[in-house]
Protein backbone atom coordinates (compact mmCIF):
# COMPACT_ATOMS: atom_id res chain seq x y z
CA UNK A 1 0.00 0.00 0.00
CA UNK A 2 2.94 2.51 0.87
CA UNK A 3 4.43 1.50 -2.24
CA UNK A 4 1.31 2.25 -4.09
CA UNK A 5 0.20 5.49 -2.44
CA UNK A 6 4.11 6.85 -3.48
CA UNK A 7 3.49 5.68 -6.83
CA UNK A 8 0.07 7.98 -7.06
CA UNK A 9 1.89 10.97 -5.24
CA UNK A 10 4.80 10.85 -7.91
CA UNK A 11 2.01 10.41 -10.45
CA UNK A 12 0.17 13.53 -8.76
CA UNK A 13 3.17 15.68 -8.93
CA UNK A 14 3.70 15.10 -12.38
CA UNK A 15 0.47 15.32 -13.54
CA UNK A 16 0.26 19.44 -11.72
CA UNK A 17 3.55 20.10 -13.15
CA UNK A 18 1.80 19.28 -16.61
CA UNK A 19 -1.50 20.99 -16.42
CA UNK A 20 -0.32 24.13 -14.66
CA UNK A 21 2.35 24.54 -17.86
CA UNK A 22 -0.45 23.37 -20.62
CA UNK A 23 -2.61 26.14 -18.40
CA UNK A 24 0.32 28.61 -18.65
CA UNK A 25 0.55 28.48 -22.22
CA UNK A 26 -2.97 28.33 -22.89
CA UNK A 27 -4.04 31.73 -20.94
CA UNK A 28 -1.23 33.83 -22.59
CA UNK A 29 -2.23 32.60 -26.14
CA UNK A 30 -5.62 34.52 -25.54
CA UNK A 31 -5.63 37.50 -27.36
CA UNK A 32 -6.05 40.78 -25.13
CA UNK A 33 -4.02 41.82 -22.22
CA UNK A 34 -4.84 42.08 -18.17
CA UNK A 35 -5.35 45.62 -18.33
CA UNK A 36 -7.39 45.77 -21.78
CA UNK A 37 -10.20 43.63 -22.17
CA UNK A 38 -14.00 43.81 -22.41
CA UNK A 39 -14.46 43.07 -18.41
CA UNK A 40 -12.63 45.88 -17.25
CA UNK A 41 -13.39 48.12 -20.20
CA UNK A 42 -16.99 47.60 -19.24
CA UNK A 43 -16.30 48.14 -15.35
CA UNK A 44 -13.83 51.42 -16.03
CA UNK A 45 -15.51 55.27 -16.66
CA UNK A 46 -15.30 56.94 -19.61
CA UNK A 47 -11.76 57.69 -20.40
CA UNK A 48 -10.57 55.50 -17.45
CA UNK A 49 -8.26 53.17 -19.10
CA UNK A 50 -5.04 52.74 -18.95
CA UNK A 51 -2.67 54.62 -21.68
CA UNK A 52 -0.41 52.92 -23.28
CA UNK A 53 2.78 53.83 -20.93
CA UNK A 54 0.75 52.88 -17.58
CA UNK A 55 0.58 49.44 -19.24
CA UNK A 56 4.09 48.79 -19.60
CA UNK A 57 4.29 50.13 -16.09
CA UNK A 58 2.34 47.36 -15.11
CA UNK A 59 3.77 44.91 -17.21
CA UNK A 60 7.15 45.73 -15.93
CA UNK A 61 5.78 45.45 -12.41
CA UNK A 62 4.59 41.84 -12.60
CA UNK A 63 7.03 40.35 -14.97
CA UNK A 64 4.49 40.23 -18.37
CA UNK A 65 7.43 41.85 -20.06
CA UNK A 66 9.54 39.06 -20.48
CA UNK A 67 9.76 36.18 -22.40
CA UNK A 68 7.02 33.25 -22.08
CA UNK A 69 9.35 30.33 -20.48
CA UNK A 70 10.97 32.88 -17.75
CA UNK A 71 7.26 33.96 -16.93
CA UNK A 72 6.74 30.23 -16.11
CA UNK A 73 10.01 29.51 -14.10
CA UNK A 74 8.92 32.49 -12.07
CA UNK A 75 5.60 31.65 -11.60
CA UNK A 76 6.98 28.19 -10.60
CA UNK A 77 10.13 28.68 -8.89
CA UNK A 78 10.22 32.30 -8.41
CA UNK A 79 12.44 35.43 -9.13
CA UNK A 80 14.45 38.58 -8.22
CA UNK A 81 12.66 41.19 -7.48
CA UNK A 82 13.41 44.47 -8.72
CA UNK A 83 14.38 45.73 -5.26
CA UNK A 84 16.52 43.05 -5.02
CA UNK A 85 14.76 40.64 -2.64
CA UNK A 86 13.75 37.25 -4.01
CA UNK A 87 10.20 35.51 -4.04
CA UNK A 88 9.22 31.99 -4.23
CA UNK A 89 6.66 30.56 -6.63
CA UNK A 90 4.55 27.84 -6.44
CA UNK A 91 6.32 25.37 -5.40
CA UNK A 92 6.50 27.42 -1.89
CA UNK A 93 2.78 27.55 -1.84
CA UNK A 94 2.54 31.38 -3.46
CA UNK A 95 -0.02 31.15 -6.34
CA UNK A 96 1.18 35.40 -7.00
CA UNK A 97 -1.28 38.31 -6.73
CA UNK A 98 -4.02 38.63 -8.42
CA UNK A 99 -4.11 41.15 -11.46
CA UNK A 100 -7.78 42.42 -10.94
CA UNK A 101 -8.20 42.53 -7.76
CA UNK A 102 -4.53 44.73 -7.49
CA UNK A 103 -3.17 44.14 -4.02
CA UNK A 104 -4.75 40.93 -3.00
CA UNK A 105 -3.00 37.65 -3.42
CA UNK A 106 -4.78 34.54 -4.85
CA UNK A 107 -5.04 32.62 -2.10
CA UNK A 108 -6.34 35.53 -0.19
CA UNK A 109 -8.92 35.77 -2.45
CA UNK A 110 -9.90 32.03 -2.06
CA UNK A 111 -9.71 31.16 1.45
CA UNK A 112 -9.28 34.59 2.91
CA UNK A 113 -12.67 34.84 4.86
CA UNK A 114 -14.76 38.27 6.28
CA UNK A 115 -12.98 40.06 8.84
CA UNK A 116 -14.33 38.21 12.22
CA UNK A 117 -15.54 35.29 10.20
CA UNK A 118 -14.85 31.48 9.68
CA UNK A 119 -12.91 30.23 6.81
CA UNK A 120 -15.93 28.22 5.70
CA UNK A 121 -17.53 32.06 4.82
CA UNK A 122 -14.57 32.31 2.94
CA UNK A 123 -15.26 31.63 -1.26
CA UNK A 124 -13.45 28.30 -1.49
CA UNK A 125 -15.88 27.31 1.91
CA UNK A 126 -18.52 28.47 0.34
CA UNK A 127 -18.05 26.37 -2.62
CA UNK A 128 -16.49 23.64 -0.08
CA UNK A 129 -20.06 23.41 1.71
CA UNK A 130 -21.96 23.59 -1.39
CA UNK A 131 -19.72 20.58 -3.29
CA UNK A 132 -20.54 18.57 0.07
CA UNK A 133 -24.19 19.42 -0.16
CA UNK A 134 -24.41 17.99 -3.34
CA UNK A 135 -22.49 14.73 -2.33
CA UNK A 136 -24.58 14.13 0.36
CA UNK A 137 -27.69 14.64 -2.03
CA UNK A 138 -25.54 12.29 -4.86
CA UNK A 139 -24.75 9.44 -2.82
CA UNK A 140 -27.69 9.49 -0.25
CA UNK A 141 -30.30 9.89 -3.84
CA UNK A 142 -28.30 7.66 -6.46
CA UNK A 143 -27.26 4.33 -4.27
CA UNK A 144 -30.80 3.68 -3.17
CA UNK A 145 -31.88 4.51 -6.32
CA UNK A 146 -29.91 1.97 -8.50
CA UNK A 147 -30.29 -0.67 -6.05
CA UNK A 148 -34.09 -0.48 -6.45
CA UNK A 149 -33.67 -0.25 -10.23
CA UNK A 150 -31.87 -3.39 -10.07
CA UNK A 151 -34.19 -5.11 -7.75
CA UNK A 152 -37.13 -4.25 -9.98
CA UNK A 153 -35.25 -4.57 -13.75
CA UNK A 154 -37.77 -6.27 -15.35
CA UNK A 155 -41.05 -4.23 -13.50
CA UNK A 156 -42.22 -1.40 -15.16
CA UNK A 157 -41.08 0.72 -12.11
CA UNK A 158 -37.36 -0.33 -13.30
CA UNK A 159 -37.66 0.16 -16.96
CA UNK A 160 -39.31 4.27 -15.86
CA UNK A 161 -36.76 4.59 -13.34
CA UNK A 162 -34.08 3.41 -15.73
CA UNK A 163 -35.35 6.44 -18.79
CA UNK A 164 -35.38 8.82 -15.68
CA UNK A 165 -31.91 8.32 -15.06
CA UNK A 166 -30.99 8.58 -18.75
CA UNK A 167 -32.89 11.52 -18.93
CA UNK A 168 -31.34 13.50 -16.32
CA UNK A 169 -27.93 12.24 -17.54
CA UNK A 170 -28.95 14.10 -20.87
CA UNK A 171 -29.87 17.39 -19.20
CA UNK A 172 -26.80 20.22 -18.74
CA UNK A 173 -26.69 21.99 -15.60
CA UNK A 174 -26.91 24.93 -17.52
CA UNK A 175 -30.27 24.09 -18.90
CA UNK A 176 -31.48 22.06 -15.66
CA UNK A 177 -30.79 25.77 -13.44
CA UNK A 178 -32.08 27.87 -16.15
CA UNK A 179 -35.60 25.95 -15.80
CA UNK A 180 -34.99 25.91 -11.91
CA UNK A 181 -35.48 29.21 -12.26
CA UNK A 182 -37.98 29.93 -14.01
CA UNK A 183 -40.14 27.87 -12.36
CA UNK A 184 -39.52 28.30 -8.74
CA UNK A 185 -38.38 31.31 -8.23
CA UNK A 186 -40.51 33.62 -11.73
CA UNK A 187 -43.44 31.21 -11.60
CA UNK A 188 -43.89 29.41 -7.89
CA UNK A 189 -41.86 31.92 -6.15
CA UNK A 190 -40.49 29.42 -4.05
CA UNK A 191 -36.88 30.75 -3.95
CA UNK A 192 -35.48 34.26 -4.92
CA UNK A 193 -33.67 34.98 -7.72
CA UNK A 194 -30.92 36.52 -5.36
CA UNK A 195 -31.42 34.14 -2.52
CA UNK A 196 -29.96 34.69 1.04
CA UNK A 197 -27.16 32.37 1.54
CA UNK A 198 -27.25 33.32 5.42
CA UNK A 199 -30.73 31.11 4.95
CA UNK A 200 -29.56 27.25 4.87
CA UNK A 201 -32.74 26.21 2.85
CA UNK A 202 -31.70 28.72 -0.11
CA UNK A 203 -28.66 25.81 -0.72
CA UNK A 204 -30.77 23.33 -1.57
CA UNK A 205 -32.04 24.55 -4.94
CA UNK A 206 -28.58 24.73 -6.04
CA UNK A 207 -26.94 22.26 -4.68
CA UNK A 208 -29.57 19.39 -6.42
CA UNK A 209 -28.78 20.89 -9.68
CA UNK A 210 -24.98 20.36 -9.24
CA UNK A 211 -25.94 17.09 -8.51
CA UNK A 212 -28.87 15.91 -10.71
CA UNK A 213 -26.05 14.86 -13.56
CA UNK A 214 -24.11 12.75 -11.31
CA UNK A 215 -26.88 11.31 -8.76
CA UNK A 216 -28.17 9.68 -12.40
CA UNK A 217 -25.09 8.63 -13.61
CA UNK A 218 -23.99 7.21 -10.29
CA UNK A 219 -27.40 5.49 -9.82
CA UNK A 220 -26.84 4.48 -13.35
CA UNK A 221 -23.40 2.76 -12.26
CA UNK A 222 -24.87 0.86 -9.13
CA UNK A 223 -27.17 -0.67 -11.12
CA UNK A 224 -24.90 -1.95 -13.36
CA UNK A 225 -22.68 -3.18 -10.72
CA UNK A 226 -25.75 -4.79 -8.72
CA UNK A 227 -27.11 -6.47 -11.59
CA UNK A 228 -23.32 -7.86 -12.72
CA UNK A 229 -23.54 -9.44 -8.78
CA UNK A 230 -26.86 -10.88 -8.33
CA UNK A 231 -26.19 -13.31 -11.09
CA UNK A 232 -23.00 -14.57 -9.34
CA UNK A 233 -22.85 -18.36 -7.39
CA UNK A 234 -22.37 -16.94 -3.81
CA UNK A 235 -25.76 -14.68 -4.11
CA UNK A 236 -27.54 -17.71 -4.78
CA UNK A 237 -26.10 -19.59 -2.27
CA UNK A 238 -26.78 -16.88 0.55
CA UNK A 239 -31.02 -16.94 -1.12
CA UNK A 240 -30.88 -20.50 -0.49
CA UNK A 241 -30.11 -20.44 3.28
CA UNK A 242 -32.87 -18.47 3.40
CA UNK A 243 -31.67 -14.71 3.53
CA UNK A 244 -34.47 -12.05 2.96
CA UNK A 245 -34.48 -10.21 0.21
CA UNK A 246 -32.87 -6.60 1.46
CA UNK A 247 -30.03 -8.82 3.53
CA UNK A 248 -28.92 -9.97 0.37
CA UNK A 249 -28.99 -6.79 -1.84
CA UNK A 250 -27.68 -4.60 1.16
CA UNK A 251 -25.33 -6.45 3.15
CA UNK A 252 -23.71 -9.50 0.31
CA UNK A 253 -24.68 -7.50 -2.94
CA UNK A 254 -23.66 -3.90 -2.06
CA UNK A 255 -20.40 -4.84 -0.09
CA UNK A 256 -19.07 -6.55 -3.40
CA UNK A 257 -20.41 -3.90 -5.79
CA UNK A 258 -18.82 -1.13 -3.85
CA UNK A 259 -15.27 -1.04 -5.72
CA UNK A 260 -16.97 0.11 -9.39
CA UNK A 261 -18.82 2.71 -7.27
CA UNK A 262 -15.82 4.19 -5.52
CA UNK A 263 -14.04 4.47 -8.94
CA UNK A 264 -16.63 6.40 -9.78
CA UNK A 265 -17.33 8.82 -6.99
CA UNK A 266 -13.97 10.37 -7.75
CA UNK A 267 -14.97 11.79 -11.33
CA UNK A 268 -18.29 12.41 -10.18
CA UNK A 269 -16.91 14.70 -6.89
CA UNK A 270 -14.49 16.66 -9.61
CA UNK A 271 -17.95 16.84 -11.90
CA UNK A 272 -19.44 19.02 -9.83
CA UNK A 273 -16.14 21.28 -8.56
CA UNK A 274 -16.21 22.00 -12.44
CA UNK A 275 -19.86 22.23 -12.28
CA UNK A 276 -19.63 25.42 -9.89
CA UNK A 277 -18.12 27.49 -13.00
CA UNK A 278 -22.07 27.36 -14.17
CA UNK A 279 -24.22 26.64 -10.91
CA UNK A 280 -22.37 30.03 -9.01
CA UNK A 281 -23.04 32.40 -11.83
CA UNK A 282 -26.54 30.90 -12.24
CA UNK A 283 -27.57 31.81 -8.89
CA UNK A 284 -25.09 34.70 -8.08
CA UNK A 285 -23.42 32.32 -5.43
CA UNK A 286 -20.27 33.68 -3.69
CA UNK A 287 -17.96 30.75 -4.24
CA UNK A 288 -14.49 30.71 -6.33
CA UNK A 289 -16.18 29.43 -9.30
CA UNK A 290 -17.46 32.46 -10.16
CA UNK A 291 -14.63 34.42 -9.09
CA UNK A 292 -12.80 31.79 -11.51
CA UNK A 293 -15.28 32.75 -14.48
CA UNK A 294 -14.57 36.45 -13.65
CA UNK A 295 -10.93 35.75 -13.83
CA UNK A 296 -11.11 34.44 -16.91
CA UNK A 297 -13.23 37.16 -18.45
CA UNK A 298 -10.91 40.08 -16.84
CA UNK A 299 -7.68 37.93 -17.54
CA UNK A 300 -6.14 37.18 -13.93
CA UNK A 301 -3.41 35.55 -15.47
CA UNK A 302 -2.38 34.25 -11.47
CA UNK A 303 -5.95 33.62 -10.20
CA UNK A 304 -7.02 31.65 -13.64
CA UNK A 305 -3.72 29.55 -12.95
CA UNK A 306 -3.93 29.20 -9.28
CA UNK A 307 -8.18 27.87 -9.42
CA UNK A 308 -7.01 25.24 -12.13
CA UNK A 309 -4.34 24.14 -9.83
CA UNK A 310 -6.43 23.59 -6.93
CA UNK A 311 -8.77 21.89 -9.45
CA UNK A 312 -6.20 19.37 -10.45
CA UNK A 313 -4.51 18.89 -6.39
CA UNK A 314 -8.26 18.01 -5.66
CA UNK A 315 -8.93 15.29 -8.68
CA UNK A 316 -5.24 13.97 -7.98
CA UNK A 317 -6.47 13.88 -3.98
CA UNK A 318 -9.94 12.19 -4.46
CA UNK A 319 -8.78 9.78 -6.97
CA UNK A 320 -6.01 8.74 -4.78
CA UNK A 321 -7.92 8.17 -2.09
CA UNK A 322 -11.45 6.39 -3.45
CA UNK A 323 -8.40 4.20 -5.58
CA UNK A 324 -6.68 3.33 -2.00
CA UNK A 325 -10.35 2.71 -0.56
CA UNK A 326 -11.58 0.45 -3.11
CA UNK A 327 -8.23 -1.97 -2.89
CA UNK A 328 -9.20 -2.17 1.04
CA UNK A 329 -12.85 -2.96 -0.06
CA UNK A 330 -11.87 -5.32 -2.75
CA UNK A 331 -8.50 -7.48 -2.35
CA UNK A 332 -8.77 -8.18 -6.06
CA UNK A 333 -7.65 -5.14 -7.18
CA UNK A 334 -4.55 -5.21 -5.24
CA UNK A 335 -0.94 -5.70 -6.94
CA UNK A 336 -0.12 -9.45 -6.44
CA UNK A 337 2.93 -9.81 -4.25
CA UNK A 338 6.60 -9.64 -5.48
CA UNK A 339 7.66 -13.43 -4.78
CA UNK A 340 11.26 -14.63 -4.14
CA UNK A 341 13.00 -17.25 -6.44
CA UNK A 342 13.79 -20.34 -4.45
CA UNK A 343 17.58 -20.03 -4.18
């Protein structure tokens, strides 16, 4: 197990070191600059922007002046400064200051909370509570669900339940909030269109529609995985000593079918971190993926680098872990043992 948890962490490292340079090139090959684009054009007064010397100034000040790969080792690694002092980069924890919001560092601006205030009221809690929300809704929602769809397959309550799930599979969170709403909060006016997030029951609105997508397509998986184990010799072994119905499905069925589900609880937790970009702008929530989608509109060269990176630490983190969960749960999917040549 040590041996394979070092494995994943070397595997981890590498895989940041590749997305935050793919990243890197990929924000400074959009056309535009920091200090001229259409965010902060439209933000600025009349005759507000910056002339054409202030934006070397600028430039100068933060390093966009110099080549692309030295922008990257000092983003990185880190640099001189031009007083003489020298900063460390990422791999000292600094994800840099952010470019829009001009004397605030990135990781203020994500986990930074109100003065007098918990860091869960801070945007990455926010988000934080609101990603756990939804697993809670995913997980408590989609096991039950595709347990009973594979108890009942071949009942008409298993065939609807089954084009329910493939239906909400097929629906974008985009859409799916949109409709939300429209319907409870124009038509019903069950919610408000600029909730209160002080008010617990305005999360719940928001938090199923991050989740509707994967609650279906886990439910979807269980199934799968349940039906792939009831047809198995032990299952009707343990039915012919007489075990009831839900012991077998719950306690014999579930245990076994728990690996596949793990595997896919990771993608499905990173689904719906990616699925703030949309749900927080839908519904004005103060999390960091708006901030992110305002980053990327306004060019935050540091803040658009240092979201992605906490994007990736978090899939390489949950994948890691459900992976070292589901070889406890499942000895199968352990590496054999190295064996010794007789000598």
């Amino acid at each position: 197990m040590l041996a394979f948890l070092l494995g994943k962490l070397l595997r981890g490292l590498a895989l940041l070191a590749g997305v935050t340079l793919v990243t890197f090139l990929l924000v400074h090959a959009i056309p535009g600059s920091p200090w001229n684009n259409n965010l902060n054009l439209a933000q600025a007064a009349p005759g507000a922007g910056l002339d054409a010397a202030g934006q070397r100034e600028l430039n100068r000040r933060f390093g966009l002046d110099l080549p692309v790969w030295r922008q990257f080792t000092r983003y990185l690694i880190g640099d001189v400064e031009p007083e003489g002092g020298f900063f460390c980069g990422v791999l000292c924890g600094n994800l840099g200051p952010s470019l829009r919001q001009r004397g605030r560092t990135v990781l203020a601006i994500l986990f930074e909370p109100p003065e007098g205030q918990s860091g869960w009221e801070s945007r990455f809690g926010y988000s934080l509570r609101l990603v756990l929300l939804g697993a809670v809704l995913t997980t408590g929602l989609g096991l039950p669900l595709g347990v009973l769809g594979a108890a009942r397959a071949n009942s008409a309550l298993g065939r609807a339940l089954s084009a329910g799930l493939a239906a909400l599979v097929s629906i974008p969170n985009f859409v799916l909030g949109l409709l939300v709403i429209m319907v409870f909060a124009s038509w019903l006016k069950l919610i408000n269109v600029l909730p209160d997030w002080d008010d617990a029951r305005q999360w719940l609105i928001p938090a199923l529609v991050l989740a509707v997508m994967p609650l279906a397509s886990l439910a979807r998986v269980t199934r799968a995985a349940v039906l792939n184990i009831l047809n198995e010799d032990y299952i009707r072994t343990a039915r012919a000593k007489g075990l009831t119905r839900a012991r077998v499905l719950w306690v014999h069925v579930l245990r076994n079918a728990l690996a596949p589900i793990l595997a896919f609880l990771g993608p499905a937790l990173i689904e719906m971190f990616t699925g703030l970009l949309i749900v927080e702008n839908l519904f004005a929530f103060p999390g960091f993926g708006r901030e992110y989608w305002r980053a990327v509109l306004a060019l935050d060269y540091p803040l658009i680098l240092g979201v992605t990176l906490l994007y990736a630490a978090g899939f390489v983190l949950v994948t890691t872990l459900l992976e070292a969960a589901g070889e406890l749960l499942d000895p199968r999917l352990r590496p054999p043992p190295a064996h010794r040549e007789a000598p």
